[in-house]
Protein backbone atom coordinates (compact mmCIF):
# COMPACT_ATOMS: atom_id res chain seq x y z
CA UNK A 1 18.66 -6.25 8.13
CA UNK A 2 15.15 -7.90 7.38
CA UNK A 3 12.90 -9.43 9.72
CA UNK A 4 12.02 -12.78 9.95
CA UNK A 5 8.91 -14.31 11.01
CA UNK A 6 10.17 -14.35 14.35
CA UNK A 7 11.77 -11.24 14.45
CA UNK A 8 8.24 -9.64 13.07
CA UNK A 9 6.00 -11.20 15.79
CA UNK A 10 8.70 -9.96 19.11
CA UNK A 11 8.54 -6.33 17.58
CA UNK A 12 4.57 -6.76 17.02
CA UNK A 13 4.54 -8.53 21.00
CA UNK A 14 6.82 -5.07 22.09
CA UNK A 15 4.62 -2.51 20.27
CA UNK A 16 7.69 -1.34 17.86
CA UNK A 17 5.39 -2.93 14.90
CA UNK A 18 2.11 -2.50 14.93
CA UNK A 19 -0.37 -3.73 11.58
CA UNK A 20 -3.88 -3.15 12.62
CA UNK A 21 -6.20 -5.87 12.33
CA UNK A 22 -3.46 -8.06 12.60
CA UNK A 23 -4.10 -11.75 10.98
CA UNK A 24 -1.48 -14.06 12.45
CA UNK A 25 -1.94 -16.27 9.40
CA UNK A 26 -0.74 -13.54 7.26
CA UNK A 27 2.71 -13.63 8.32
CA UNK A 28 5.44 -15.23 6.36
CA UNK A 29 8.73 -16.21 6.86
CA UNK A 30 9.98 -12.48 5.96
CA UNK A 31 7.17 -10.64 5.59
CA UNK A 32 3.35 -10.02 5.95
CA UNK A 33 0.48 -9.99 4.01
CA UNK A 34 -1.60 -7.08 3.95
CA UNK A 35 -5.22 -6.95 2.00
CA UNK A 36 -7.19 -4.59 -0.47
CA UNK A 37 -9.06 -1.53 1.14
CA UNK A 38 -12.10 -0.55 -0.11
CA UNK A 39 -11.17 3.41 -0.37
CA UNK A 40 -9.86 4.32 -4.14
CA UNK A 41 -9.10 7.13 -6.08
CA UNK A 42 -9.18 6.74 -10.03
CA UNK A 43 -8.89 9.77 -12.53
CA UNK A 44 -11.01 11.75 -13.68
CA UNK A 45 -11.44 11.24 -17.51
CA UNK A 46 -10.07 14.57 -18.97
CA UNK A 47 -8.20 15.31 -21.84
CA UNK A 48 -5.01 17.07 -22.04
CA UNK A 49 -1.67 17.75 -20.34
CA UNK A 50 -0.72 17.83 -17.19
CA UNK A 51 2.35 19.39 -15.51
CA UNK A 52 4.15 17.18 -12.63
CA UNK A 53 5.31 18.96 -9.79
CA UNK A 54 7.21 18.20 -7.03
CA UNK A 55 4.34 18.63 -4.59
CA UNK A 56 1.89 15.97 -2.38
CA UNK A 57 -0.82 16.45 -4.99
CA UNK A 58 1.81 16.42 -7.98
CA UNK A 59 -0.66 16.48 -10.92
CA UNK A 60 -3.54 18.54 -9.08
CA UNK A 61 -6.39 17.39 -6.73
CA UNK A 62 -8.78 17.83 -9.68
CA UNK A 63 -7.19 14.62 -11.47
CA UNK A 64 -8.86 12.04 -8.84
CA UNK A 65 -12.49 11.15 -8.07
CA UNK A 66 -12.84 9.09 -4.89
CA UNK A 67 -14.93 5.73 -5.15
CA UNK A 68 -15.66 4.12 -1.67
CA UNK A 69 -16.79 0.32 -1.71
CA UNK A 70 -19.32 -1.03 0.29
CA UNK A 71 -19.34 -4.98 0.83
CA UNK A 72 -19.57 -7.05 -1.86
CA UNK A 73 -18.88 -4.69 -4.57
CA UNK A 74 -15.58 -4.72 -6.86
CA UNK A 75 -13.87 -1.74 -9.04
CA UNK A 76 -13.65 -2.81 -12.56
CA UNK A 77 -9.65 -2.04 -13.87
CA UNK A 78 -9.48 -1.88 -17.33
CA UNK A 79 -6.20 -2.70 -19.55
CA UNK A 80 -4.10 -0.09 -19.09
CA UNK A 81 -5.36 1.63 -15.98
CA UNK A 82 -3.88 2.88 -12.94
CA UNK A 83 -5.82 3.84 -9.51
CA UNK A 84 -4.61 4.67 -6.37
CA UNK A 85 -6.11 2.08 -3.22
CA UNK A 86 -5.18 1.52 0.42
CA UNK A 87 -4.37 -1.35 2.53
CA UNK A 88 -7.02 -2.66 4.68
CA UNK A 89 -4.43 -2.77 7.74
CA UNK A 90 -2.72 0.26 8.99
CA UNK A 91 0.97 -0.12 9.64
CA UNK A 92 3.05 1.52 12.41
CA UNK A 93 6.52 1.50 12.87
CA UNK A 94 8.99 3.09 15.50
CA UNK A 95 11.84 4.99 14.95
CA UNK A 96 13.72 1.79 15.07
CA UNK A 97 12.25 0.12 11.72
CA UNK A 98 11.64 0.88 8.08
CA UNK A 99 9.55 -1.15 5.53
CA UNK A 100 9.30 -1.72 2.00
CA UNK A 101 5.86 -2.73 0.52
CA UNK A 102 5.73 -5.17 -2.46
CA UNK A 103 3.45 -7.21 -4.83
CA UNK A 104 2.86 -10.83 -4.62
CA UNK A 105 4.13 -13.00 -7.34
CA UNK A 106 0.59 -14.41 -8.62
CA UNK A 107 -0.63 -11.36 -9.18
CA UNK A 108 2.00 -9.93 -11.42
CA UNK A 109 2.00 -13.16 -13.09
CA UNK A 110 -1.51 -11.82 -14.04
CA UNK A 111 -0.42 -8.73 -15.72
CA UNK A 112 -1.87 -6.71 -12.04
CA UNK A 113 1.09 -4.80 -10.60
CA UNK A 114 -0.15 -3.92 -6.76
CA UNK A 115 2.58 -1.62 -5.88
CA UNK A 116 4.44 0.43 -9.21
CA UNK A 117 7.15 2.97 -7.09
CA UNK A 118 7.38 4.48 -3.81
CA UNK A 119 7.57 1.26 -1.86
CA UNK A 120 9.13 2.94 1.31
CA UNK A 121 7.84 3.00 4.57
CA UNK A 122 9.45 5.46 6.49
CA UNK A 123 10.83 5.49 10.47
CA UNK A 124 8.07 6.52 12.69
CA UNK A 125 5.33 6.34 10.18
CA UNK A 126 1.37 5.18 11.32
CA UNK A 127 -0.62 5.10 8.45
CA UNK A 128 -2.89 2.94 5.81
CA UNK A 129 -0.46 2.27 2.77
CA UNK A 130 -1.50 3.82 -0.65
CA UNK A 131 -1.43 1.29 -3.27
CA UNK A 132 -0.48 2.26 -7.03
CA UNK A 133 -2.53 -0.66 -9.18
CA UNK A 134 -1.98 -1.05 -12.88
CA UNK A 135 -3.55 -3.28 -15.21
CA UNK A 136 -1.31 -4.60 -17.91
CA UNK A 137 -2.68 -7.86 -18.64
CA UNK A 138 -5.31 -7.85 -21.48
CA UNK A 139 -8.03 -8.78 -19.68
CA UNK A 140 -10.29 -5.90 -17.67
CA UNK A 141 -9.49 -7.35 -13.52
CA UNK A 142 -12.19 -7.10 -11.20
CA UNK A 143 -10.30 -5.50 -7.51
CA UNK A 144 -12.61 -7.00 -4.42
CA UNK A 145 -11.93 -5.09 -1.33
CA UNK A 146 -10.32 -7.98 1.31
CA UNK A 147 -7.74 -9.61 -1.30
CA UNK A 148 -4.87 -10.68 0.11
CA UNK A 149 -2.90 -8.03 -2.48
CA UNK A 150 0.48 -7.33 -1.26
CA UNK A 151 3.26 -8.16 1.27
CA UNK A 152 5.55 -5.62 3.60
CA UNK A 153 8.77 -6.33 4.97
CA UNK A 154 10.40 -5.00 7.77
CA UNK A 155 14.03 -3.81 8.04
CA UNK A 156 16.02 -2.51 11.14
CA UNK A 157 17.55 0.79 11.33
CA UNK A 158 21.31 1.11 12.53
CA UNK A 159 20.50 3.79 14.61
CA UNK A 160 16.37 4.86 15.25
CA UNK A 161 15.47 7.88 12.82
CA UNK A 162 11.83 9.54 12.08
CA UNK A 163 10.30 11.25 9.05
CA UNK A 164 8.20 14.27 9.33
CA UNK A 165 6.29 14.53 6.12
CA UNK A 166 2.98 14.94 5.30
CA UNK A 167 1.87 11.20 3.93
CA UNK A 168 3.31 10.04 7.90
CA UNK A 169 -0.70 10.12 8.96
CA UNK A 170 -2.23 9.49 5.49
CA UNK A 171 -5.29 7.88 6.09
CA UNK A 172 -7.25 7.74 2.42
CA UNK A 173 -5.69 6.99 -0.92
């Protein structure tokens, strides 16, 4: 079942939900908006092939640099590009909820998709939510830390459950 607006602000009021800062204005009638971070990691120009494995770090550490914004500053996406962000706001959920994280419309109108795969937010998770940005429009977009950039929604379990893995902390890109 998903949340409504209602049903988001008694789990936020009971500590089940947390999304920290928490904008009040932010929250629609099924969801909540959640803004750009200014942590980000974008590849590393290289060359070459590289093998996927089934492993946190699934094409190698060595594929990322890490750019950290400082206010007022912007990353430059270019047509084409892909780079991994955050969410300003961290989001915690108990064993009782699950969320799914999604663009907004007006920015995939724009060719900028805010969230490609991996939506899931599992049971019992606290963490910053890793953003996968592409640029398909054919215009280079300029990403400003603070954007209003995607929405979650929040969905209850039938019976409370908790995952264990290693992104359940994740706390950079």
């Amino acid at each position: 079942m998903v949340l409504s607006k209602n049903e988001i602000l008694k789990a936020i009021k009971k500590g089940e939900i947390a999304v920290t800062p928490f904008t009040p204005s932010c929250v629609g009638p099924c969801s909540v908006d959640l803004h750009l971070g200014n942590d980000f990691k974008v590849f590393v120009s290289e060359k070459g092939t590289k093998e996927v494995k089934d492993a946190p770090d699934a094409i190698g550490l060595g594929a990322f640099k890490r750019v950290l914004l400082h206010e007022g500053e912007s990353l430059s996406l270019k047509t084409g590009e892909l780079v991994l962000g955050i969410t300003k706001e961290r989001i915690r959920v108990s064993k009782r909820y699950c969320a799914t994280i999604d663009g907004r419309s007006r920015f995939a109108r724009a060719g900028l998709l805010v969230h490609v795969s991996s939506s899931l937010i599992q049971p019992a998770c606290d963490n910053v939510q890793v953003l996968e940005i592409a640029n398909l429009s054919p215009f280079m977009l300029k990403l400003k830390p603070g954007l209003r950039v995607c929405q979650i929604v929040f969905h209850t379990l039938t019976s409370p459950a908790e995952y264990k893995g290693g992104f359940r902390l994740q706390k950079r890109p």
